[in-house]
C-alpha atoms as a PDB file:
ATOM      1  CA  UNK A   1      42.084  11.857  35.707  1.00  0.00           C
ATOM      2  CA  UNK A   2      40.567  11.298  32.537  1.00  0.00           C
ATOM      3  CA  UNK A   3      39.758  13.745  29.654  1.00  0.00           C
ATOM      4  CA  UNK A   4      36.124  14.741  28.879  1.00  0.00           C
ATOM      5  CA  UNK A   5      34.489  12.231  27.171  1.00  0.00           C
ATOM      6  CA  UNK A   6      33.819  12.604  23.115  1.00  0.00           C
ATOM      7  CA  UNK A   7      30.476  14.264  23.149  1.00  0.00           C
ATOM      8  CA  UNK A   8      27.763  12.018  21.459  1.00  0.00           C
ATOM      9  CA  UNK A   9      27.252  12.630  17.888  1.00  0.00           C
ATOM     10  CA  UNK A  10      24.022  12.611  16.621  1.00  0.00           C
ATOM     11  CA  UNK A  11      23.349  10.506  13.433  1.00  0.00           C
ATOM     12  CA  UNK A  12      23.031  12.462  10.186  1.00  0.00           C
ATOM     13  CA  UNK A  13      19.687  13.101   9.197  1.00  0.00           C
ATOM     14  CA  UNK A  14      18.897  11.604   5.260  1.00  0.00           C
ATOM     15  CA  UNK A  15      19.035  13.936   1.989  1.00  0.00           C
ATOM     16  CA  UNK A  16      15.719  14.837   1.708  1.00  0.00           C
ATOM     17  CA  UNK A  17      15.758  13.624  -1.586  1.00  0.00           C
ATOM     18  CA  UNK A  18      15.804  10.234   0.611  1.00  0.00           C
ATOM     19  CA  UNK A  19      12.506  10.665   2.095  1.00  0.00           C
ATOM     20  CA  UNK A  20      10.549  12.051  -1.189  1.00  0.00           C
ATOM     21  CA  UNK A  21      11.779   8.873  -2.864  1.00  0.00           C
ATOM     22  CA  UNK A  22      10.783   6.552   0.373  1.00  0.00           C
ATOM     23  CA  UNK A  23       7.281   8.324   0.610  1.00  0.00           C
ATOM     24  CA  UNK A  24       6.758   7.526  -3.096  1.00  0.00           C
ATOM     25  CA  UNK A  25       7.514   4.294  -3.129  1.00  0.00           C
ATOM     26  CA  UNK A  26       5.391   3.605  -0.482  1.00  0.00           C
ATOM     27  CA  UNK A  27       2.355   5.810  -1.419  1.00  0.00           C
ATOM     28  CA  UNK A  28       3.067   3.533  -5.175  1.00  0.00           C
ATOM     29  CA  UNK A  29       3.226   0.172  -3.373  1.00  0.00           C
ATOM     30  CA  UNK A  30      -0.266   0.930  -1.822  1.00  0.00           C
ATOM     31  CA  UNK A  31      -1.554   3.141  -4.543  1.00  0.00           C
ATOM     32  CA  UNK A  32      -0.798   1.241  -8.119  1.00  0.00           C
ATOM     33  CA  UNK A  33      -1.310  -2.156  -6.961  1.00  0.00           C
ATOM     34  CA  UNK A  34      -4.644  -1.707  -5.519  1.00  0.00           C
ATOM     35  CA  UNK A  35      -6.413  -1.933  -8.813  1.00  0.00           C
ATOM     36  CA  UNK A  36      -4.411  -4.997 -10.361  1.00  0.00           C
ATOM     37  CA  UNK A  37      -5.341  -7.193  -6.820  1.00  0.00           C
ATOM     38  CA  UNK A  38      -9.170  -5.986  -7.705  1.00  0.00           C
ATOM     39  CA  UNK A  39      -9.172  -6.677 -11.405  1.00  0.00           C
ATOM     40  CA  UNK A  40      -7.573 -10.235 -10.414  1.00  0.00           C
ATOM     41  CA  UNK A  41      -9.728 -10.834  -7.951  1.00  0.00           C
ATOM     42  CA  UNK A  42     -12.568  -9.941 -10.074  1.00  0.00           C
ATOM     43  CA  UNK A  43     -11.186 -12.777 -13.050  1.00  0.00           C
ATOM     44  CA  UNK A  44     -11.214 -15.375 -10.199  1.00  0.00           C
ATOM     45  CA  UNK A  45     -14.617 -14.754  -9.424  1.00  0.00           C
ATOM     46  CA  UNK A  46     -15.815 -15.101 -13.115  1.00  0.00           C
ATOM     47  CA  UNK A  47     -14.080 -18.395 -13.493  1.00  0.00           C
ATOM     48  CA  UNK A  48     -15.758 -21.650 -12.621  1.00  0.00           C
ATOM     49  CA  UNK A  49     -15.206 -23.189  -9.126  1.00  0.00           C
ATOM     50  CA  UNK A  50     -14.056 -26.388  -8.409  1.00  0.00           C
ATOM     51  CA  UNK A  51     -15.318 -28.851  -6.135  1.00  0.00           C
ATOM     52  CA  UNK A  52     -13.872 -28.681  -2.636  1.00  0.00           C
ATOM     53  CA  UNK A  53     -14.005 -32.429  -0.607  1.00  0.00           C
ATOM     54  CA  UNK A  54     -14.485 -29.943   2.361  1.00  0.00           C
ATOM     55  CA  UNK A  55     -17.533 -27.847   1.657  1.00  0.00           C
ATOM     56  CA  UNK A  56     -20.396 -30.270   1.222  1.00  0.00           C
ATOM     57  CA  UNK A  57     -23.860 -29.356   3.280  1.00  0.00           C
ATOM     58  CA  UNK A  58     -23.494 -32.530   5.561  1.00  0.00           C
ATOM     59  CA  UNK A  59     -20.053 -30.977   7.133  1.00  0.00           C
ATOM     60  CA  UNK A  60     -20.765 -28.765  10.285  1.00  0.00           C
ATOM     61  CA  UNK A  61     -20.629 -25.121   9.386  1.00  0.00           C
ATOM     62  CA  UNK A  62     -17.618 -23.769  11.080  1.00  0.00           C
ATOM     63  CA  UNK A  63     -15.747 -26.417   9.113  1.00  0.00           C
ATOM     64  CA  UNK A  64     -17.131 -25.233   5.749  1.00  0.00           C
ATOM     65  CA  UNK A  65     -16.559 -22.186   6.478  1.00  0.00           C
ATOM     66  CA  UNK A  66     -12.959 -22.777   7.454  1.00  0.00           C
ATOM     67  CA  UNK A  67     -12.048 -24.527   4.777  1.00  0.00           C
ATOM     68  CA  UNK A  68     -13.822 -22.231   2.038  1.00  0.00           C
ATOM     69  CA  UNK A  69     -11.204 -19.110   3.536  1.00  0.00           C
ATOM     70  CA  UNK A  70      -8.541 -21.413   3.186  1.00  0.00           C
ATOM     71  CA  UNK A  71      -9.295 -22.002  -0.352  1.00  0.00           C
ATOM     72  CA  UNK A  72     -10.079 -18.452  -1.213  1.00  0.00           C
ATOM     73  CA  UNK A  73      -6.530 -17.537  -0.053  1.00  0.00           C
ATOM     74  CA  UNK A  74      -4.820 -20.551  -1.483  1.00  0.00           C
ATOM     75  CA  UNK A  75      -6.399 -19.865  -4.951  1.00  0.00           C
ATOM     76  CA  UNK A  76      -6.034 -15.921  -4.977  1.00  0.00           C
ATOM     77  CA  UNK A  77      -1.992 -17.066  -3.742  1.00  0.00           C
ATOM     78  CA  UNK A  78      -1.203 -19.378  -6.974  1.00  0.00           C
ATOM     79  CA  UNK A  79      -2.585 -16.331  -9.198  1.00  0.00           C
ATOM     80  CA  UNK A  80       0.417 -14.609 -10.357  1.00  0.00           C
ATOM     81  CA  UNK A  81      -2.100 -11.637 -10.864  1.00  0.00           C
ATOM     82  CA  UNK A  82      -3.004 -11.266  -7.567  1.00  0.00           C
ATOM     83  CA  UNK A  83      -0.171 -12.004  -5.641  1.00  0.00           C
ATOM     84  CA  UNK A  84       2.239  -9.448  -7.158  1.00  0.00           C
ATOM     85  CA  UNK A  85       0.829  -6.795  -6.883  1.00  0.00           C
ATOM     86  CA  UNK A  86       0.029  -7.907  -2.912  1.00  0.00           C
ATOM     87  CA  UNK A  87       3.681  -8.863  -2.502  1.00  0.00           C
ATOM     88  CA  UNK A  88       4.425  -5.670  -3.561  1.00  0.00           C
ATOM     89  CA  UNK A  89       1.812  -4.130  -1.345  1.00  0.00           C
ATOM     90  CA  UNK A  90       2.791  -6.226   1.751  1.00  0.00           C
ATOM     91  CA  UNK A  91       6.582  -4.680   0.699  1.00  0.00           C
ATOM     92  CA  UNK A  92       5.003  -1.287   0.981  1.00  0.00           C
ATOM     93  CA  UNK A  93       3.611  -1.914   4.387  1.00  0.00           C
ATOM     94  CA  UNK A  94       7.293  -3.023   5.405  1.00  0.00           C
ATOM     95  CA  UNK A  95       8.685   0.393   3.826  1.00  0.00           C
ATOM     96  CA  UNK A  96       6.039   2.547   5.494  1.00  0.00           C
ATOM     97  CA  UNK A  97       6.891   1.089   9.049  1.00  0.00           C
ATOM     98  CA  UNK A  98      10.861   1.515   8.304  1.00  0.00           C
ATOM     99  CA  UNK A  99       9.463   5.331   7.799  1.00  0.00           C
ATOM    100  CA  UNK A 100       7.527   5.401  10.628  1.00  0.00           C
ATOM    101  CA  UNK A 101      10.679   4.585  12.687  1.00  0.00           C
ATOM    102  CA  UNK A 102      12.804   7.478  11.566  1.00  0.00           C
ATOM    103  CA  UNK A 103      10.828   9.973   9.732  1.00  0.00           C
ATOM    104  CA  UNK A 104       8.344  12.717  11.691  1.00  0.00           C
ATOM    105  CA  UNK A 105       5.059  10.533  12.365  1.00  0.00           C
ATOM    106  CA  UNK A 106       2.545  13.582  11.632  1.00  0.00           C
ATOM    107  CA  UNK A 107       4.552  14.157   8.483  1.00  0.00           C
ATOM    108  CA  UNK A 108       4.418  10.042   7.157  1.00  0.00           C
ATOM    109  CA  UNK A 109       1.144   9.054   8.119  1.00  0.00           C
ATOM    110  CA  UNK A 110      -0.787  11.791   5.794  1.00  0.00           C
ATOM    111  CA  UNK A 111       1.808  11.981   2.969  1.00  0.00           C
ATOM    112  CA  UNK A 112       1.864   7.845   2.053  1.00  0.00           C
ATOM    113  CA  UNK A 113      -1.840   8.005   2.510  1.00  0.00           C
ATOM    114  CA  UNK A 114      -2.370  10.338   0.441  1.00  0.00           C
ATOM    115  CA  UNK A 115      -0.047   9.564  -2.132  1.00  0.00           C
ATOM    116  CA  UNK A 116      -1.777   6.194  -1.998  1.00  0.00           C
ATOM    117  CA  UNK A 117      -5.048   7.841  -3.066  1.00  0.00           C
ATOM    118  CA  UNK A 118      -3.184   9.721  -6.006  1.00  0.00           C
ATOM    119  CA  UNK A 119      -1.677   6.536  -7.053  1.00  0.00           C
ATOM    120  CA  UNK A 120      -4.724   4.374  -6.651  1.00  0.00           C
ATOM    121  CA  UNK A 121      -6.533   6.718  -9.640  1.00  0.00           C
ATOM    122  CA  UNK A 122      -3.368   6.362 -11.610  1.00  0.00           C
ATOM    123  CA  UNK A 123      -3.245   2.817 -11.323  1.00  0.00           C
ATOM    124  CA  UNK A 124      -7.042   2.438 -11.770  1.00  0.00           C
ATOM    125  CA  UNK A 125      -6.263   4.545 -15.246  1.00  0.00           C
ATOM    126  CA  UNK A 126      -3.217   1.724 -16.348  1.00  0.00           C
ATOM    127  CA  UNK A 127      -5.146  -1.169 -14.821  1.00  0.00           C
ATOM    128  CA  UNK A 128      -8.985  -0.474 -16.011  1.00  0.00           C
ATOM    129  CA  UNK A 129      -8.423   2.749 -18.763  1.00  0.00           C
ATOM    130  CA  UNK A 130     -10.688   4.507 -16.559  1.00  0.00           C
ATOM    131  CA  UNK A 131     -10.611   8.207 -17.479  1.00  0.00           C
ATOM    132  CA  UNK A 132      -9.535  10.879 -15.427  1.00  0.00           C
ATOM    133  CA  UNK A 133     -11.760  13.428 -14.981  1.00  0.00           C
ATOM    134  CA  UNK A 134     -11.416  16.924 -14.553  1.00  0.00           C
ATOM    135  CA  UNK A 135     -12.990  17.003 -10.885  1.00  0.00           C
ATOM    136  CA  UNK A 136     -10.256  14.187 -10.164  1.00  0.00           C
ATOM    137  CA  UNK A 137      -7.547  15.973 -11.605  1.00  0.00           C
ATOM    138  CA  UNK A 138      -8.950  19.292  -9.565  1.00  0.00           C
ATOM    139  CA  UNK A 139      -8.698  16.778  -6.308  1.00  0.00           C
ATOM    140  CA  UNK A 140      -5.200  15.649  -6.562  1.00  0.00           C
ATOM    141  CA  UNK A 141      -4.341  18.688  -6.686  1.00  0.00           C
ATOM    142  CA  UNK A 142      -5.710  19.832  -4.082  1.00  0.00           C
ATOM    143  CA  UNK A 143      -4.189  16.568  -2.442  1.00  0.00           C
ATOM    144  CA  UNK A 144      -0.629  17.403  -3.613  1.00  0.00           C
ATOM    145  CA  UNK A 145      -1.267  21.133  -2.265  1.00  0.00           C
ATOM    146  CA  UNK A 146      -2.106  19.824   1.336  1.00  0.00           C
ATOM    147  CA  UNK A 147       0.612  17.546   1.216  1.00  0.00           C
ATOM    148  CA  UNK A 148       2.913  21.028   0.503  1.00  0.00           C
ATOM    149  CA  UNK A 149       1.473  22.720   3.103  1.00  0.00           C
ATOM    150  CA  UNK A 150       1.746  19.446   5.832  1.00  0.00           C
ATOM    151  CA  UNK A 151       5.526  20.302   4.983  1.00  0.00           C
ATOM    152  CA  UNK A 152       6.074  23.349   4.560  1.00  0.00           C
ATOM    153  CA  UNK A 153       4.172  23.422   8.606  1.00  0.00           C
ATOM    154  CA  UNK A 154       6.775  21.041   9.957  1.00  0.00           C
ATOM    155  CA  UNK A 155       9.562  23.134   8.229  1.00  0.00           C
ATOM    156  CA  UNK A 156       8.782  26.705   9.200  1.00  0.00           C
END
């Protein structure tokens, strides 16, 4: 006959510094680069346009207005400005669903997001020199206090 058989072992769960770094870097993928994709997207606008083959009046409208997406995206692609900070963004969005796979889902969803917001008014701060008010500073606080007690509820 044979023996018992080994008893499954459950994979280790991560350090937790692990997960404070992972929620970071996703809440500063989605956070910091938010304001450098709208300050380049702005720059594109104020520039002048060239002439598109594709977009005169006598072409049917679904046609222009195919073509002018197409060259929207192509133009906001070859502008290192803008599509850094959304390759890094996009790279966030990978991150967050790697999280989502192994990390509590009522714990992820609310702490990128927020840290997103947090990270959005300190990129807005590097990207624009907006000032920080007080009222702002007040929020993310408040912000970083719910995140505390989202898990410190998951822990107790």
């Amino acid at each position: 006959m044979d023996p018992d058989p080994p008893a499954a072992v459950a994979p280790a769960s991560p350090p937790i510094w692990r997960w404070v770094v992972s929620f970071l870097a996703v809440g500063a993928c989605w956070g910091l680069t938010t304001p450098f994709m709208r300050r380049a997207a702005v720059v594109r606008d104020q520039q002048p346009k060239p002439q598109r083959p594709y977009l005169t009046s006598d072409a049917p409208w679904w046609k222009r207005k195919f073509w002018s997406i197409l060259y929207a995206v192509i133009d906001l692609l070859k502008n290192p400005a803008y599509a850094v900070p959304l390759l890094l963004n996009v790279t966030g969005s990978v991150w967050f669903f790697l999280l989502i796979g192994q990390a509590e889902l009522s714990l992820t969803v609310p702490i990128t997001n927020s840290l997103a917001f947090l990270f959005t008014v300190l990129g807005e701060w590097w990207a624009e020199g907006k000032v920080i008010s007080r009222d702002t500073w007040i929020g993310m606080t408040f912000v970083l206090g719910g995140i505390a007690l989202c898990v410190h509820s998951k822990t107790s």
